[in-house]
Every structure is written in structure tokens, then in C-alpha cells.
Protein backbone atom coordinates (compact mmCIF):
# COMPACT_ATOMS: atom_id res chain seq x y z
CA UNK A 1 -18.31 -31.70 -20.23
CA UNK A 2 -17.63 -27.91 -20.26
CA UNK A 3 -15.96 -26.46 -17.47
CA UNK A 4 -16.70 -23.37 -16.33
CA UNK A 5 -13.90 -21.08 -14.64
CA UNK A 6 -14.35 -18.85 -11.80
CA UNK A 7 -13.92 -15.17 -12.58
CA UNK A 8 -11.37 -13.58 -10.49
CA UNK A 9 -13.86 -10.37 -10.16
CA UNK A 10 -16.29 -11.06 -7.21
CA UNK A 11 -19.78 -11.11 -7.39
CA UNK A 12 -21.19 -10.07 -4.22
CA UNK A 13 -24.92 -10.51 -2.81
CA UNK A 14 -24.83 -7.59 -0.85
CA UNK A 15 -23.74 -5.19 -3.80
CA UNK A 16 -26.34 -1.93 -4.48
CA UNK A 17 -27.26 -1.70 -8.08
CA UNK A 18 -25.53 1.10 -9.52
CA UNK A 19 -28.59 2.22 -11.72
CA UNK A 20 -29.78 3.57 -7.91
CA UNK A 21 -27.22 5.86 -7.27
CA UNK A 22 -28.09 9.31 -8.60
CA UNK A 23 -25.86 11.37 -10.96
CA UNK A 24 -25.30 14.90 -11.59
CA UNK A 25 -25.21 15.35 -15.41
CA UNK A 26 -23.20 17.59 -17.73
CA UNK A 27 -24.58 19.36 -20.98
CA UNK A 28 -22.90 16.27 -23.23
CA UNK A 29 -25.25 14.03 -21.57
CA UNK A 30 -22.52 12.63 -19.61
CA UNK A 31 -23.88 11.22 -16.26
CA UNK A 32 -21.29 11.27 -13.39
CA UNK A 33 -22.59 8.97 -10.20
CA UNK A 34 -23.40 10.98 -7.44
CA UNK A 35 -20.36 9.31 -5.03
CA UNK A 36 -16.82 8.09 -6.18
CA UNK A 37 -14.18 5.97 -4.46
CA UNK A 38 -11.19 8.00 -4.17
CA UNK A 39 -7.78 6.52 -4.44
CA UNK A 40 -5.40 8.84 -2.15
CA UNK A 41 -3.84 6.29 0.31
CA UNK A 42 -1.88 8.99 2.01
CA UNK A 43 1.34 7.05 2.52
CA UNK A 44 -0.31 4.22 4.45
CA UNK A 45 -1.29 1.67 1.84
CA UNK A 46 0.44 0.67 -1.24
CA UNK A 47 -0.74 0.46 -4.73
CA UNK A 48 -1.48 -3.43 -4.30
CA UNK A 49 -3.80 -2.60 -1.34
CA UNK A 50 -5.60 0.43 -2.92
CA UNK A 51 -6.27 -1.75 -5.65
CA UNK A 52 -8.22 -4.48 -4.55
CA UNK A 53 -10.33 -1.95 -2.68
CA UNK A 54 -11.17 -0.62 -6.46
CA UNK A 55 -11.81 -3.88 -7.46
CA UNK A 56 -14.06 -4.67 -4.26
CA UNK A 57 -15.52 -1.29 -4.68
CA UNK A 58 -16.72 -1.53 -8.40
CA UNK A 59 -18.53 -5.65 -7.43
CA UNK A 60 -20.49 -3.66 -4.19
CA UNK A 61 -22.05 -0.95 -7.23
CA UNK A 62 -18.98 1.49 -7.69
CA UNK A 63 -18.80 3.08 -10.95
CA UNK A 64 -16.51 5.80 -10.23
CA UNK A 65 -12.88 6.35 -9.26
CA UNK A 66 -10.89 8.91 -9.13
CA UNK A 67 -7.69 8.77 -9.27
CA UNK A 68 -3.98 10.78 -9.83
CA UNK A 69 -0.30 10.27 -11.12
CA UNK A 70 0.95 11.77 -7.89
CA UNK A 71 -0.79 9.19 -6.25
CA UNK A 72 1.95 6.60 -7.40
CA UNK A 73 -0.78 3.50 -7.44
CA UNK A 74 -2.30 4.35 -11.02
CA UNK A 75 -0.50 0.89 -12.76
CA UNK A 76 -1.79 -1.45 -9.58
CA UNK A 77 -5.00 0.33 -10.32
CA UNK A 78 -5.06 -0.20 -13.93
CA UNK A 79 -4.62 -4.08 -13.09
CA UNK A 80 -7.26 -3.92 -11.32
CA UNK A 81 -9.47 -2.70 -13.73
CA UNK A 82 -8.07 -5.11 -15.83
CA UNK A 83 -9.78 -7.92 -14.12
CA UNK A 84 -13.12 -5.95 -13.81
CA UNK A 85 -13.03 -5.01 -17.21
CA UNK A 86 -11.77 -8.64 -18.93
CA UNK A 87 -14.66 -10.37 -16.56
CA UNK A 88 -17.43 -9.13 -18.78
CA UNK A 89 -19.15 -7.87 -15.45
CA UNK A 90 -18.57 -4.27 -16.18
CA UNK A 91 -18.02 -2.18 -18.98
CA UNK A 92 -16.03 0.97 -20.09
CA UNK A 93 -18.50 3.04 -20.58
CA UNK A 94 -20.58 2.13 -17.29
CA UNK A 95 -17.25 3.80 -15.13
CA UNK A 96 -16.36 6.94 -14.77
CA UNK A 97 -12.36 7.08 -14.24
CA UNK A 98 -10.95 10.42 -13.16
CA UNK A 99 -7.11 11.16 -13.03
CA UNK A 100 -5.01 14.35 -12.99
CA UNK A 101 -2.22 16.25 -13.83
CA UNK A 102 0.57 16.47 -11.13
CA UNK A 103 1.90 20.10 -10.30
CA UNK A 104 5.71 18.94 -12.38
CA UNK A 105 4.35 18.77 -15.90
CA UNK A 106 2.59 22.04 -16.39
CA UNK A 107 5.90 22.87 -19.33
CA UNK A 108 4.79 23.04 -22.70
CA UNK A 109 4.00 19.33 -24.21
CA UNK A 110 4.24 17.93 -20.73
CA UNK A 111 0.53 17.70 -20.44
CA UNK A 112 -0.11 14.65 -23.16
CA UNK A 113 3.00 13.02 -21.71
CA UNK A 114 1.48 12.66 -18.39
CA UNK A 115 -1.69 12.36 -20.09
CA UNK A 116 -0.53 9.05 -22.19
CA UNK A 117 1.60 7.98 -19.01
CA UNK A 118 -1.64 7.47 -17.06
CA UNK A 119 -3.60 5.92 -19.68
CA UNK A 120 -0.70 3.50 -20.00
CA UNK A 121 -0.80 3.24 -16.36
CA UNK A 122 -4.56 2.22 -15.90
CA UNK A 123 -4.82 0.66 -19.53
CA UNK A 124 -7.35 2.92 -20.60
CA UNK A 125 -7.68 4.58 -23.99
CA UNK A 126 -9.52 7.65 -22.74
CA UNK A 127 -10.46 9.21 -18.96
CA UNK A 128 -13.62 10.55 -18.35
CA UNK A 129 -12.13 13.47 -16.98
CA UNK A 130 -8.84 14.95 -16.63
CA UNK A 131 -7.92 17.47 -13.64
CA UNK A 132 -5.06 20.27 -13.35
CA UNK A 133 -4.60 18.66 -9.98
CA UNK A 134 -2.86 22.46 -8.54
CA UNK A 135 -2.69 25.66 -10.47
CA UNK A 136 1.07 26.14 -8.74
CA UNK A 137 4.13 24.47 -10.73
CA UNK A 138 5.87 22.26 -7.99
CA UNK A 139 7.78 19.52 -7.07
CA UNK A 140 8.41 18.14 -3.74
CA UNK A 141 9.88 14.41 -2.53
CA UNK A 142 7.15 11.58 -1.44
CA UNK A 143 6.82 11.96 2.85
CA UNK A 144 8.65 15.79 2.76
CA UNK A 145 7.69 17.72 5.71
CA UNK A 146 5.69 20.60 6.06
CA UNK A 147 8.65 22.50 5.73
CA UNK A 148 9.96 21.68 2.34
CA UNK A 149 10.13 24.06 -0.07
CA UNK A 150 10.63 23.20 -3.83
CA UNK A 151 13.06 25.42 -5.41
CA UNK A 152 10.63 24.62 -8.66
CA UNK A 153 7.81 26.51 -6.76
CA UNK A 154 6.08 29.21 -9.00
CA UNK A 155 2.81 31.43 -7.55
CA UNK A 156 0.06 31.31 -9.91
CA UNK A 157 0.48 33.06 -13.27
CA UNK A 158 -2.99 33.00 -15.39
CA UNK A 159 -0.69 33.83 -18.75
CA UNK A 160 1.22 30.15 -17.65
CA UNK A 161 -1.63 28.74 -15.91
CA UNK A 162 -3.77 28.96 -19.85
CA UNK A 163 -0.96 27.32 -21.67
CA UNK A 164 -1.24 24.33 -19.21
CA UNK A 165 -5.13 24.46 -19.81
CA UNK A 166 -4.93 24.96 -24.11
CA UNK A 167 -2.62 21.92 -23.79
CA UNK A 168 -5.61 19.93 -21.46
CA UNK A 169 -8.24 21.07 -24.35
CA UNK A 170 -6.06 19.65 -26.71
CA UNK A 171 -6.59 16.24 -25.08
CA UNK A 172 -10.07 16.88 -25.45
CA UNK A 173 -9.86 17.01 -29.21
CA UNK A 174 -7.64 14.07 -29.21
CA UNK A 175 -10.42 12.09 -27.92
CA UNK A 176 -7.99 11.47 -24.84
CA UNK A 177 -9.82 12.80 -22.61
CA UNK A 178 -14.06 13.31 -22.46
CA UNK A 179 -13.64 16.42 -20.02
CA UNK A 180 -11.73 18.67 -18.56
CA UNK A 181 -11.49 20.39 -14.75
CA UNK A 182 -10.12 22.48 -12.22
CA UNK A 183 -8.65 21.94 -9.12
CA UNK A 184 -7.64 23.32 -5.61
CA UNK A 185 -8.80 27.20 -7.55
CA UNK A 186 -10.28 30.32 -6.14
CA UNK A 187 -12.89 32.03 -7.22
CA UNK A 188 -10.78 35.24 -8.37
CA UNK A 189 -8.93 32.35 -10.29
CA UNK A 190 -11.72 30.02 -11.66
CA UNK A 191 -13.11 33.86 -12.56
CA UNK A 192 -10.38 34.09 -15.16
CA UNK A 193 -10.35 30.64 -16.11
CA UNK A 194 -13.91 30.98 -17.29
CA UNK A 195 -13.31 33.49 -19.43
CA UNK A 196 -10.48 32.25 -21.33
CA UNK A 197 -10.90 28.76 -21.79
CA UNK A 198 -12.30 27.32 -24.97
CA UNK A 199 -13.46 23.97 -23.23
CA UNK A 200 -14.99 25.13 -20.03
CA UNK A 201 -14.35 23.20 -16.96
CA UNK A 202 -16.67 20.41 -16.63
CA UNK A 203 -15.78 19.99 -12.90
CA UNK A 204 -13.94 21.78 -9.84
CA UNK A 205 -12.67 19.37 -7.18
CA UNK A 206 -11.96 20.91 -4.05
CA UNK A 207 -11.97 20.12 0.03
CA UNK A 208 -15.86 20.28 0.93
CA UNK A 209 -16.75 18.58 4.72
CA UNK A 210 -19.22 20.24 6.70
CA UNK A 211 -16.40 22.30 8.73
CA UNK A 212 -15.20 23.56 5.58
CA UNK A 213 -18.15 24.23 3.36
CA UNK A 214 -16.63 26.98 0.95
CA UNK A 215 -20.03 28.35 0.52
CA UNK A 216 -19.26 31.09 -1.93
CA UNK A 217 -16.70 28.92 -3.70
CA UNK A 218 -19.15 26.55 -4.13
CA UNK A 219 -21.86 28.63 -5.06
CA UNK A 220 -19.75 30.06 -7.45
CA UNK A 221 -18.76 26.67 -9.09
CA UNK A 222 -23.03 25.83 -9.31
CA UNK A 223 -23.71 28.94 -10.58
CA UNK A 224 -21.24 28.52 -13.30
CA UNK A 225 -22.38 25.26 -14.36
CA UNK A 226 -19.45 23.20 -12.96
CA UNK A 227 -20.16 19.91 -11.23
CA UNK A 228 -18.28 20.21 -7.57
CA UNK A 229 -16.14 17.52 -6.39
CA UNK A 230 -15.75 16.97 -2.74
CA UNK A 231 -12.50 15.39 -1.60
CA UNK A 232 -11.88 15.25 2.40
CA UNK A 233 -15.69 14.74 2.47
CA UNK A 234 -15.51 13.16 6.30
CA UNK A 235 -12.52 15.59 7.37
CA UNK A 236 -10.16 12.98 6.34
CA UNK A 237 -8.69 11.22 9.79
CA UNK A 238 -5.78 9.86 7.97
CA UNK A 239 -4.10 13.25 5.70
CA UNK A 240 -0.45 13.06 5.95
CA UNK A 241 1.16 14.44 9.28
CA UNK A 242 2.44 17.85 7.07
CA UNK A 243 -1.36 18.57 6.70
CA UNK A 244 -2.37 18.48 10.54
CA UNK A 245 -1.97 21.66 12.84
CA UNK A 246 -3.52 22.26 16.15
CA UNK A 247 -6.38 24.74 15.07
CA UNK A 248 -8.18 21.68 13.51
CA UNK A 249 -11.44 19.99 14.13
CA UNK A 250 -13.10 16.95 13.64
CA UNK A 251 -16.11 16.64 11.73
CA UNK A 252 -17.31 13.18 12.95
CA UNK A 253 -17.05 14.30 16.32
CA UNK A 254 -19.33 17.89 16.06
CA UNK A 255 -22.72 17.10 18.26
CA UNK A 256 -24.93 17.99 15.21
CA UNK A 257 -23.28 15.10 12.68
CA UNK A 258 -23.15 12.61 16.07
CA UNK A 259 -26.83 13.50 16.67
CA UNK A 260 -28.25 12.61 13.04
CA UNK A 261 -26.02 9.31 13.04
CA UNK A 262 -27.62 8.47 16.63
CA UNK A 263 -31.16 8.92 14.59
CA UNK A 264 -29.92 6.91 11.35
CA UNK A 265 -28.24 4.13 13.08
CA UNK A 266 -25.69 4.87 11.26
CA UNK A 267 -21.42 6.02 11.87
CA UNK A 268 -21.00 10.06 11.36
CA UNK A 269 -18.82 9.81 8.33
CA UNK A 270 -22.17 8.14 6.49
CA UNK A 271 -23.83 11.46 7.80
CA UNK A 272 -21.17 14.06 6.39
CA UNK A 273 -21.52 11.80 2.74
CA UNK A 274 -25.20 12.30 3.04
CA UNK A 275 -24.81 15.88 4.07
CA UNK A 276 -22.61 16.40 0.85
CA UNK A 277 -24.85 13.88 -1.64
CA UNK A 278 -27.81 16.09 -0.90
CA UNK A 279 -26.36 19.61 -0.84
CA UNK A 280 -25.10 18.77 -4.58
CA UNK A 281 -21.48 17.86 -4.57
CA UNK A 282 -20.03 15.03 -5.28
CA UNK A 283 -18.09 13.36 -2.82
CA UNK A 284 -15.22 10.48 -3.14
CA UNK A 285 -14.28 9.26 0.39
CA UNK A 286 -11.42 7.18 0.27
CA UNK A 287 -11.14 3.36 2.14
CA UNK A 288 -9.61 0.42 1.35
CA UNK A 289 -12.25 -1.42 4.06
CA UNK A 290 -14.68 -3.49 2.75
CA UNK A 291 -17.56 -2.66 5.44
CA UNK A 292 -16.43 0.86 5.34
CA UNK A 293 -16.89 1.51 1.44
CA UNK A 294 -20.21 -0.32 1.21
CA UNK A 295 -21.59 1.76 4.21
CA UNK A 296 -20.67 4.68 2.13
CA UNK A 297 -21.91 4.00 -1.15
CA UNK A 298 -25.21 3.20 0.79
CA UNK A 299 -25.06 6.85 1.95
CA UNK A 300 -26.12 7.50 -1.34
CA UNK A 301 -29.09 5.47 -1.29
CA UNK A 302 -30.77 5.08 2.57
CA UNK A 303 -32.86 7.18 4.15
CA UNK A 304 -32.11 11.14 3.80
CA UNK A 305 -31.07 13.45 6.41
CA UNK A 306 -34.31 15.95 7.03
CA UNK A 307 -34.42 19.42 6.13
CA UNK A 308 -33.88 20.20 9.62
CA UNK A 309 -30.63 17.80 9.91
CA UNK A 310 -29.42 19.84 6.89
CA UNK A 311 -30.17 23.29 8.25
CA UNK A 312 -28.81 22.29 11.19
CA UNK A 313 -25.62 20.84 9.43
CA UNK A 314 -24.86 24.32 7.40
CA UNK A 315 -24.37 26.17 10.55
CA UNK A 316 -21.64 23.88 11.55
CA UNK A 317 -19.16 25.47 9.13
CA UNK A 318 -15.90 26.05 10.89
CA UNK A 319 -13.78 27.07 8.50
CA UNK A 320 -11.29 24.55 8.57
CA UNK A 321 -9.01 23.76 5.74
CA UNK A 322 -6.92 20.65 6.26
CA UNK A 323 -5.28 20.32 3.52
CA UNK A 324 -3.32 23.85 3.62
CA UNK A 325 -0.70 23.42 0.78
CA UNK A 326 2.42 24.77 2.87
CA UNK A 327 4.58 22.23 0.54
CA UNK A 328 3.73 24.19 -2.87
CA UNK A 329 4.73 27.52 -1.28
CA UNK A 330 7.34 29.41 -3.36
CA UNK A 331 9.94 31.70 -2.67
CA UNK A 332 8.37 34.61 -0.57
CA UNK A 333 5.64 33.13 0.29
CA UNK A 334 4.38 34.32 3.65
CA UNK A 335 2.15 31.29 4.88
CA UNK A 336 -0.23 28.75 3.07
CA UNK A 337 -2.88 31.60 3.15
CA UNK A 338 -0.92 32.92 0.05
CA UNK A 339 -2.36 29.93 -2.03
CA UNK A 340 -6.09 31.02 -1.30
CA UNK A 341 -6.70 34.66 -2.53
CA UNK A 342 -8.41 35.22 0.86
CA UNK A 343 -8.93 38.84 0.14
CA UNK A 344 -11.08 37.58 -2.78
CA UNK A 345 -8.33 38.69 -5.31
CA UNK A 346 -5.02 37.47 -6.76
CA UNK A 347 -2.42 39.22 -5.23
CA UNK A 348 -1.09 41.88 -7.82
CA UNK A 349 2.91 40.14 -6.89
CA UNK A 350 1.16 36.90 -7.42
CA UNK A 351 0.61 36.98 -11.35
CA UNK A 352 -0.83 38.71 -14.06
CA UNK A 353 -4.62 38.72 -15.29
């Protein structure tokens, strides 16, 4: 009598079938789904935890991840996907895995080091798509304080900031790495960018909620035919202390988000992931909670905020970045402002074009 052994991936009856969640496409024919899990545990759960909320993610209809060395959970993740993988239930080619490139190995050859490192890590052979996570060379200790300043710190330098991105196309030709992206840029920086790369950026993943909507940025990144990337896409509640100051809000809270998750039965986060799904980023909430990350990926599929729910929504825009950046600040640096090119140019002190 054959036995039959129970897969250690679950099968769940309350999954969504992946094949409904939209996608927003890229001119290889590359389909990325429409809403990721991220993996950014902010210091509160470990690798082990974060992990098994992949693994739950991916049996409830997940098919993409994304993911980063800095992160420090990329080996417990690549276990994980291990077991999804080796279970026959899902295949390579049916996820797409992002990771990135931390702010320390941006020195010539340091790229396909980190590069190898996190394929090693998640026991992969390629990524779908590989991020220059910050265009600022850093490094700062796990849990520093706002305060910390790396004596590593550089301001942006395009001249540096294009040998970091011939060494990413060069993964690209490797076979490595499917595509390449941007990350935490400006538009006088993703400007220059543009017209030097070889490989354009495929994607731009930056802080999108509906009280920070980066409008131009964004319109900028569409217009350009880059794919954005919301992270912080319900104002994330849990960003390390070093990120919080008093000026900011909460976008769960704001009357017009309550209001259309009163009307949809639903909790506000589900209402900012709609907002974003429907505007036309992508956006990759982060939980390790089972209930929580199946409510989210159903964002993607329930009924749709109205036109007047999204109208509504776009006037909400506060203009609050969370995550500031005061850590990567270098040598003087005036405030986190310095990072942002809020004059709509790249300070003349800060690099060369």
C-alpha cells in the first residue's frame, strides 16, 4: 500500500487564485502581480517569523515578495521558499521575488557580491528584479538612533551613482537578474538616470500612502514607463522609532479612508491598498498575520472604491514622509530634507550631473 506524505506547504480553502489578481506588465512581457508581500519586519520579528508569513502568504494566492539584504531575514526566507518550491505547489516562474542592494556595496565589484550573496541566501538562481535600495553610500548599526551618523556617508554623486548602476546592468546580462530598478530617487535624479542608463529602470519603489502621494514623482515614474512600487502603503504603524516625529499623521485614521471602510465593511488599511491598486502602483504591505495578509491580498480583488471614494481620497494628500532618511545623512548635511531635492534640483554641493 502506498503511503502518501503530507506536504509541509499548506493548502488552504480560503486561498484567492492568483490568476485573479491583476498585473501591471513590462515591455518583456513580464507580468508583475498587482500587490506583493513585503518582508521589512522593522526590528520586531525575526527571520523565522517573517518566514512562515511568506510561506502562508504564497498558499492564500501570493506570488510576489519583495525582499532586501539589509533586511537580515533573506536565508529564513529562502527556506521558506524552499518548501513552497520542493512541494510542487508552486513554481519559479509563477513568483516574482524582488531583493536589493544595501547602501554598503555600491564599490566597484561589490554589486555581484551582494548580488550572489542573496541568491545564495534565498536559493534562487535569478531575481526578478534587483533594486539600488538608496542612491547614498552608507552604513549604519542595526537599531541606531535617529542620530547616527555614518562616517561612510556620501551625498549623491550621478558620476558614482552610474558605476553602481553599469555594475546592476551587468547582472542583467549575466542572466542574474531579469530587471533592474530604482529606489528612494527624485525626479531631478531618476531625470539623469534615464538618460544614462543602458537598461532602463524597470521599476521605482518609493513611499506612496494616501498622505504622501508624490504626485509629480509618480507621474513622472508613469510617464516614463516605470512600474511604481508602493512601500508604507497603509502609513506603516510599526516603522522603527528613528522614523517617527511629531508632525506625522495617520492614514487609517483620516475621516475620508474611515468613511469608505464603514461602506466596504472592511478595516482602513484594505481601503489605502485599494486606493493604491487602482491609482496604478503597486503596493507590498508588510504582515506576518494570517487574517491580516489575506484581507489584503483580497483588496486586490473585492469590490472597488467608486470614483467618488477616489476623488475624494486624492485630496487627502498631506505630505507626510515617514520614512525621512536622517540615518544616511553625511557630513554637512543640514536635515533629512537634503536627501529629497525639494527645490526640484540636485543641489550644485550635492554632486555632479
Amino acid at each position: 500500500m502506498e503511503m502518501k506524505v503530507k506536504s509541509p506547504f499548506p493548502v488552504v480553502c480560503d486561498a484567492i487564485d492568483p490568476s485573479k489578481i491583476s498585473f501591471k506588465p513590462l515591455p518583456d512581457g513580464s507580468k508583475i502581480p498587482a500587490i506583493g508581500l513585503g518582508t521589512f519586519a522593522s526590528d520586531r520579528y525575526d527571520g523565522k517569523t517573517v518566514a512562515e508569513a511568506v510561506k502562508g502568504a504564497i498558499a492564500v494566492g501570493y506570488r510576489h515578495i519583495d525582499c532586501a539584504s539589509i533586511y537580515g531575514n533573506e536565508k529564513a526566507i529562502g527556506a521558506a521558499l524552499g518548501v513552497v518550491l520542493a512541494s510542487g505547489a508552486v513554481k519559479r516562474e509563477d513568483l516574482w521575488i524582488t531583493s536589493k542592494l544595501w547602501n554598503d556595496m555600491h564599490g566597484d565589484g561589490d554589486v555581484l557580491v551582494s548580488c550572489a550573496q542573496t541568491l545564495r541566501d534565498l536559493g534562487l538562481g535569478y531575481l526578478d528584479l534587483y533594486l539600488v535600495h538608496w542612491p547614498f553610500p552608507n552604513h549604519h548599526p542595526k537599531g541606531c538612533t535617529v542620530e547616527s551618523r555614518s562616517p561612510a556617508a556620501r551625498p549623491y554623486v550621478h558620476e558614482k551613482y552610474m558605476r553602481v548602476w553599469r555594475q546592476m546592468e551587468r547582472l542583467v546580462e549575466m542572466g542574474l537578474v531579469k530587471h533592474i530598478g530604482t529606489s528612494n530617487v527624485t525626479i531631478p535624479k531618476l531625470k539623469l538616470i534615464l538618460r544614462d542608463a543602458k537598461v532602463r529602470p524597470a521599476c521605482n519603489e518609493m513611499e506612496l500612502h494616501p498622505h504622501f502621494q508624490q504626485q509629480a514623482l509618480f507621474d513622472f515614474v508613469k510617464e516614463s514607463g516605470i512600474v511604481p512600487i508602493g512601500y508604507c502603503p497603509v502609513g506603516s504603524p510599526k516603522r522603527p522609532q528613528r522614523d517617527r516625529t511629531p508632525d506625522d499623521t495617520c492614514d487609517t485614521e483620516d475621516p475620508v479612508i474611515v468613511a469608505a471602510a464603514t461602506r466596504l465593511g472592511v478595516h482602513p488599511a484594505v481601503v489605502c491598498l485599494k486606493w493604491a491598486i487602482q491609482r496604478g502602483q503597486i503596493p507590498i504591505p508588510f504582515s506576518v498575520t494570517r487574517a491580516n495578509y489575506l484581507a489584503n491580498l483580497k483588496a486586490a480583488i473585492s469590490e472597488p472604491l467608486t470614483d467618488a471614494e477616489m476623488a475624494a481620497i486624492s485630496k487627502i494628500d498631506k505630505g507626510c514622509r515617514l520614512v525621512k532618511g536622517q540615518v544616511f545623512l553625511w557630513k554637512g548635511a543640514k536635515g533629512w530634507e537634503d536627501l529629497w531635492d525639494l527645490d526640484g534640483e540636485i543641489p550644485a554641493w550635492e554632486g555632479s550631473r
